[in-house]
C-alpha atoms as a PDB file:
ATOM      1  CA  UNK A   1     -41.167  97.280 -25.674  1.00  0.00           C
ATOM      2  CA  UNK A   2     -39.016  94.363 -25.143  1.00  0.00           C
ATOM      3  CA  UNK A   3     -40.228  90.906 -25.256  1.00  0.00           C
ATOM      4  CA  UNK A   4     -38.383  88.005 -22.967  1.00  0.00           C
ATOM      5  CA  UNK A   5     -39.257  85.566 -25.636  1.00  0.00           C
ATOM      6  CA  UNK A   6     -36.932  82.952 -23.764  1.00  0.00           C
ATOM      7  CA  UNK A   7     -38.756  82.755 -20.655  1.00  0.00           C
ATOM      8  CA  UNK A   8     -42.066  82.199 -22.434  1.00  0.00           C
ATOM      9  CA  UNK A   9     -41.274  79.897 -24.481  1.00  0.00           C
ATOM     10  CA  UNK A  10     -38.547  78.040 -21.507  1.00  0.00           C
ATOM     11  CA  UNK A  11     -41.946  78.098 -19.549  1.00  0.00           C
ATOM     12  CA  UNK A  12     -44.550  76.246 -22.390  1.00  0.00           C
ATOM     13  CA  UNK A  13     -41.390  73.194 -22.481  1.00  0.00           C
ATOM     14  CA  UNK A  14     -40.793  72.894 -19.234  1.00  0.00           C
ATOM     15  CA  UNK A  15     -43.306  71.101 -16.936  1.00  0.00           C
ATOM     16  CA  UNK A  16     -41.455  70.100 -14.097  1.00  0.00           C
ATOM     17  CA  UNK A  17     -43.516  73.479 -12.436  1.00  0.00           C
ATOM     18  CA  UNK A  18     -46.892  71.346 -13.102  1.00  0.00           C
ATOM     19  CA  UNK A  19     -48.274  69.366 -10.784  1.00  0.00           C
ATOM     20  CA  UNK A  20     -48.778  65.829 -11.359  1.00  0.00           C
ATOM     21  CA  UNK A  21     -52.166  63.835 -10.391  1.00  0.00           C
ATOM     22  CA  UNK A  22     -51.493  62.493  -7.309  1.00  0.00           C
ATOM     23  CA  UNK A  23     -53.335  59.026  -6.981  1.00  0.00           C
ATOM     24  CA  UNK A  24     -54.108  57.714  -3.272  1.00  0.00           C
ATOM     25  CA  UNK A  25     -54.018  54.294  -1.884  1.00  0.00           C
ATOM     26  CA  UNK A  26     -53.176  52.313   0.875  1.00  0.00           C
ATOM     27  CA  UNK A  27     -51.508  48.906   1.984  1.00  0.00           C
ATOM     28  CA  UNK A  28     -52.240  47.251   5.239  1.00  0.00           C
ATOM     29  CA  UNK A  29     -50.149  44.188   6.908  1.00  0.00           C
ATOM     30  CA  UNK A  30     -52.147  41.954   9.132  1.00  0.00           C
ATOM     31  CA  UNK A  31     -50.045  40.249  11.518  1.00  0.00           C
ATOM     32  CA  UNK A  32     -50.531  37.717  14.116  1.00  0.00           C
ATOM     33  CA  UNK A  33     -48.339  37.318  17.576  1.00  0.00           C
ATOM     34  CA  UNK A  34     -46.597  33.836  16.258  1.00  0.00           C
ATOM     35  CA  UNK A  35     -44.663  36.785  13.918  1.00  0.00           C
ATOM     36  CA  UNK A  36     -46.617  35.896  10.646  1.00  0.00           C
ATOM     37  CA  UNK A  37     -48.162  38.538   8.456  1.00  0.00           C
ATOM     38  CA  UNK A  38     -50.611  38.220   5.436  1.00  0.00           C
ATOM     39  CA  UNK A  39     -49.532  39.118   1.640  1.00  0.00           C
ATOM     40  CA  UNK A  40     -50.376  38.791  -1.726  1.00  0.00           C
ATOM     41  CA  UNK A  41     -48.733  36.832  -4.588  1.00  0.00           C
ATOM     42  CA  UNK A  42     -49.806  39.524  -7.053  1.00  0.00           C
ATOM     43  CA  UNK A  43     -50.129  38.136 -10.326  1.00  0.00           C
ATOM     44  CA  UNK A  44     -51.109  41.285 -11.943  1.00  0.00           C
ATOM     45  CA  UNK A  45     -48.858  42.994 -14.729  1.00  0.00           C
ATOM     46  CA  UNK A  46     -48.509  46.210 -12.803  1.00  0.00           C
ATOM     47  CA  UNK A  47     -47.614  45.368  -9.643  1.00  0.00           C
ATOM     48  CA  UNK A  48     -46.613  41.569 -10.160  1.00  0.00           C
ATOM     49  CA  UNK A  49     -45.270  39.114  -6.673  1.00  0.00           C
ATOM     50  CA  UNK A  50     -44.893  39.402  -3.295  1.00  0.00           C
ATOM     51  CA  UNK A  51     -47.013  42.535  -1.601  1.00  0.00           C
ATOM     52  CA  UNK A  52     -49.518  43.339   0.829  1.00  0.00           C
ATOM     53  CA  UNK A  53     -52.233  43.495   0.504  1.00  0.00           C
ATOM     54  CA  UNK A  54     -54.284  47.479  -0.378  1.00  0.00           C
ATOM     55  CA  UNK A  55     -55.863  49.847  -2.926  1.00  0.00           C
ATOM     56  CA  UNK A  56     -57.063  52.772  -4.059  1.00  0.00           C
ATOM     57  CA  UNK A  57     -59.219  55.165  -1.861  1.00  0.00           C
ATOM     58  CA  UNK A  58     -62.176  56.394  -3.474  1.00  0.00           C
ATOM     59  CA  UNK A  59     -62.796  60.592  -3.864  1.00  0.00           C
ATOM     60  CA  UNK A  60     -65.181  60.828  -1.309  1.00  0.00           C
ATOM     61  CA  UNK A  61     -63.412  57.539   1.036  1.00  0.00           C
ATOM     62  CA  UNK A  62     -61.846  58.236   4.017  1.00  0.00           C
ATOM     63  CA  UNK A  63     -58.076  56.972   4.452  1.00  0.00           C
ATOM     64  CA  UNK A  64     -59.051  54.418   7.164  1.00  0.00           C
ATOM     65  CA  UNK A  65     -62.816  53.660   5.413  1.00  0.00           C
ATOM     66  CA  UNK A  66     -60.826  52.537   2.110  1.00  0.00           C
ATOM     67  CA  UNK A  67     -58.287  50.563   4.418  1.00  0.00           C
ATOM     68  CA  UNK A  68     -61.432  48.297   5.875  1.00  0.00           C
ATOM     69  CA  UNK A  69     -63.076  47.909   2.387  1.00  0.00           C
ATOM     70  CA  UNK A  70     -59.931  47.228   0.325  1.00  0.00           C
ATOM     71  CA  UNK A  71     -58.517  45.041   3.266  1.00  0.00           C
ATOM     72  CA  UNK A  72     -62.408  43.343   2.921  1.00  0.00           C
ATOM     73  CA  UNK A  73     -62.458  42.982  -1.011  1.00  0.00           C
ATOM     74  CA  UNK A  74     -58.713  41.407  -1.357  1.00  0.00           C
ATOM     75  CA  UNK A  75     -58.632  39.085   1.445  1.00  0.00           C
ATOM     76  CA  UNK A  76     -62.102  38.555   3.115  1.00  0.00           C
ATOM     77  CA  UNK A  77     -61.131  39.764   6.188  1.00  0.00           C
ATOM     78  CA  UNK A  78     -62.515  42.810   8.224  1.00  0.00           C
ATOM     79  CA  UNK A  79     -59.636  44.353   9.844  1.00  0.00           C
ATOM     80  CA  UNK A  80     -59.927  47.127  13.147  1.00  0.00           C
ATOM     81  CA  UNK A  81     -57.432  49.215  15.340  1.00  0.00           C
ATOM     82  CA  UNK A  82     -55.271  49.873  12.541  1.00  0.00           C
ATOM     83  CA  UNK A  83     -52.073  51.401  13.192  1.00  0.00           C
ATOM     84  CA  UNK A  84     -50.805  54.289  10.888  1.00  0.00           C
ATOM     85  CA  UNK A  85     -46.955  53.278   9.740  1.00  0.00           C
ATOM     86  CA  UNK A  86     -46.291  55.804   7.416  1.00  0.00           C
ATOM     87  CA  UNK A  87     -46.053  56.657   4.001  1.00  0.00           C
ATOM     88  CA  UNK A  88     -44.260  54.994   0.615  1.00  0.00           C
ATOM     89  CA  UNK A  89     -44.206  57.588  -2.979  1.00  0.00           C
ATOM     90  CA  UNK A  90     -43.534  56.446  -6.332  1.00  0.00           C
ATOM     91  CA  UNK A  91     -43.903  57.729 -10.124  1.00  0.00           C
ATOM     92  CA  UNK A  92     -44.689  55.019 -13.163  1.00  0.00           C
ATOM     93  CA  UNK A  93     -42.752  55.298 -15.510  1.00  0.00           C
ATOM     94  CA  UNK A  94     -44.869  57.627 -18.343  1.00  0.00           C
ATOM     95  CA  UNK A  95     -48.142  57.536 -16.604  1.00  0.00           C
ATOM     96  CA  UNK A  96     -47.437  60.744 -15.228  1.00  0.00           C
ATOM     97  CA  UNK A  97     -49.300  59.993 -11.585  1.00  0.00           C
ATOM     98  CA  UNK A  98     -47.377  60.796  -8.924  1.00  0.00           C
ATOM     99  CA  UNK A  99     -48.759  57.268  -6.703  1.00  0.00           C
ATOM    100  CA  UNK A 100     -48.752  58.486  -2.673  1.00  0.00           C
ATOM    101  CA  UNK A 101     -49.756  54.639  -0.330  1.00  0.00           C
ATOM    102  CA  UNK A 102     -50.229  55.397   3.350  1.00  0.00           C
ATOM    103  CA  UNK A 103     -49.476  52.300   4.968  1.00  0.00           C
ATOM    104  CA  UNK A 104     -51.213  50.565   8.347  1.00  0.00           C
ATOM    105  CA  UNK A 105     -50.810  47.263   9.838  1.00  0.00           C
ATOM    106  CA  UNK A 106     -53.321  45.360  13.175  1.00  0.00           C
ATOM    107  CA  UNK A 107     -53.689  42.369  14.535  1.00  0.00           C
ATOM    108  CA  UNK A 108     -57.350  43.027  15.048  1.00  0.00           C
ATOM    109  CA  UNK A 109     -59.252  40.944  11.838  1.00  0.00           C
ATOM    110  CA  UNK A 110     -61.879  38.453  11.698  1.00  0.00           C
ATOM    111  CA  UNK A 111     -63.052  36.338   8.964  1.00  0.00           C
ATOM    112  CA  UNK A 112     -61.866  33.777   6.758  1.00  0.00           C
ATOM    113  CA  UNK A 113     -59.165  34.563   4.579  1.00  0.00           C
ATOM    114  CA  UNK A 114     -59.857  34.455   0.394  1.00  0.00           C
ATOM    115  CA  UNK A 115     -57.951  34.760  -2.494  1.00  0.00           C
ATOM    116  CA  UNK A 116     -58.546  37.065  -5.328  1.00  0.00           C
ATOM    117  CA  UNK A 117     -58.300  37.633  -8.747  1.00  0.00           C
ATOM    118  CA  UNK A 118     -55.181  39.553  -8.307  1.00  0.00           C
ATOM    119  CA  UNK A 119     -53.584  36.756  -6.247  1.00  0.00           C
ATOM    120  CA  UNK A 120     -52.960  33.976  -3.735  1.00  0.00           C
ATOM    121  CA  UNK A 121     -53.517  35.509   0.140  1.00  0.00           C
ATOM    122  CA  UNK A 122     -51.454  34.032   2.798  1.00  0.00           C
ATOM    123  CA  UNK A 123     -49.789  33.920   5.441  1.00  0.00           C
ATOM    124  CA  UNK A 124     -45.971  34.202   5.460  1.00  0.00           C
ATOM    125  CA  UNK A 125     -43.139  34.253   8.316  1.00  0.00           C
ATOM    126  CA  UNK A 126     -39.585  37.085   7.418  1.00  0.00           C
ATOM    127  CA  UNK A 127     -37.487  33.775   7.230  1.00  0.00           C
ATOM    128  CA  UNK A 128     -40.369  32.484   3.725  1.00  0.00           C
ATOM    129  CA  UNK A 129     -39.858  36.184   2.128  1.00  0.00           C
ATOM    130  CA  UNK A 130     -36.692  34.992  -0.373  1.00  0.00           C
ATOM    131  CA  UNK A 131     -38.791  31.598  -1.588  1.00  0.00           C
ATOM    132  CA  UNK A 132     -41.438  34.318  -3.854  1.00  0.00           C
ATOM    133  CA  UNK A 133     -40.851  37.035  -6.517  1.00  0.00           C
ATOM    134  CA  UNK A 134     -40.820  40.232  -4.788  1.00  0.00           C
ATOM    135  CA  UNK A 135     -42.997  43.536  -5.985  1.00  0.00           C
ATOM    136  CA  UNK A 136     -41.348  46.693  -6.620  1.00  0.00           C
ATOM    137  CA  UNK A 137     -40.051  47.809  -3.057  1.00  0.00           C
ATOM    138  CA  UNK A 138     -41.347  45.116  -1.079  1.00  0.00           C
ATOM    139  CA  UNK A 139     -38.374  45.243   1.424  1.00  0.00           C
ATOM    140  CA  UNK A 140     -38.827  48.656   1.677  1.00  0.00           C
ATOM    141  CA  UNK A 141     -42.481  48.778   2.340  1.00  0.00           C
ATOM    142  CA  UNK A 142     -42.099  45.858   4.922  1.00  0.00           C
ATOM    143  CA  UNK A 143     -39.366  47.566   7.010  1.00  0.00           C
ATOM    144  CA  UNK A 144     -41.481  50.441   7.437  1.00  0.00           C
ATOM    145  CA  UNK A 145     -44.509  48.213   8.402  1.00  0.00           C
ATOM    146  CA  UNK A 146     -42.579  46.279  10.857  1.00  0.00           C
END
């Protein structure tokens, strides 16, 4: 019998056939009708200046649920009608995690708005953007909120 010995050992290198984790969260952009929408100065390592404000959604969270809460625990606000926007992908750099953020944006919050540890919340208008360090992709992720 003949053994393909380059296949098997072509397939235990290669492992662009595996699937990576894939690691869900969401960002949300509160706006108001004066044209001002709510971010975060992120001073976090990983994800450091300008964003909006989201998270991670829990295993057994659904998409919206984890939108209210994580919208809740970053800026003190509970948000409603939230409109989908669509979707932004991204791989770190040797974490292996393929990251997947569905993004949303309302108008509909009450409550008072709070800072966390992860940053200064507050409102901003397009024309403030270039005054702050900007996160990875924030254009990007703002044009599709818009």
């Amino acid at each position: 019998m003949i053994q393909n010995t380059f296949n098997e050992e072509f397939i235990k290198n290669d492992k662009s056939h595996v699937q990576k984790k894939t690691k869900l969260t969401i960002m949300c952009m509160v706006y108001k009708d004066d044209g001002s929408f709510l971010v975060e100065n992120r001073v976090k390592k990983d994800w450091p200046g300008l964003t909006f404000p989201g998270g991670h959604v829990e295993d057994d969270e659904y998409i919206t649920d984890a939108v209210v809460r994580e919208m809740k625990e970053e800026t003190g606000l509970t948000v409603s009608n939230l409109e989908p926007r669509g979707y932004i992908e991204w791989n770190n750099f040797g974490d292996d995690i393929r990251h997947l953020a569905m993004l949303f944006k309302t108008k509909s919050f009450e409550g008072q708005i709070k800072s966390s540890k992860e940053g200064e919340i507050f409102f901003i208008k397009e024309a403030d953007i270039e005054k702050y360090p900007l996160s990875n992709d924030f254009l990007k992720i703002y044009e599709l909120l818009k």
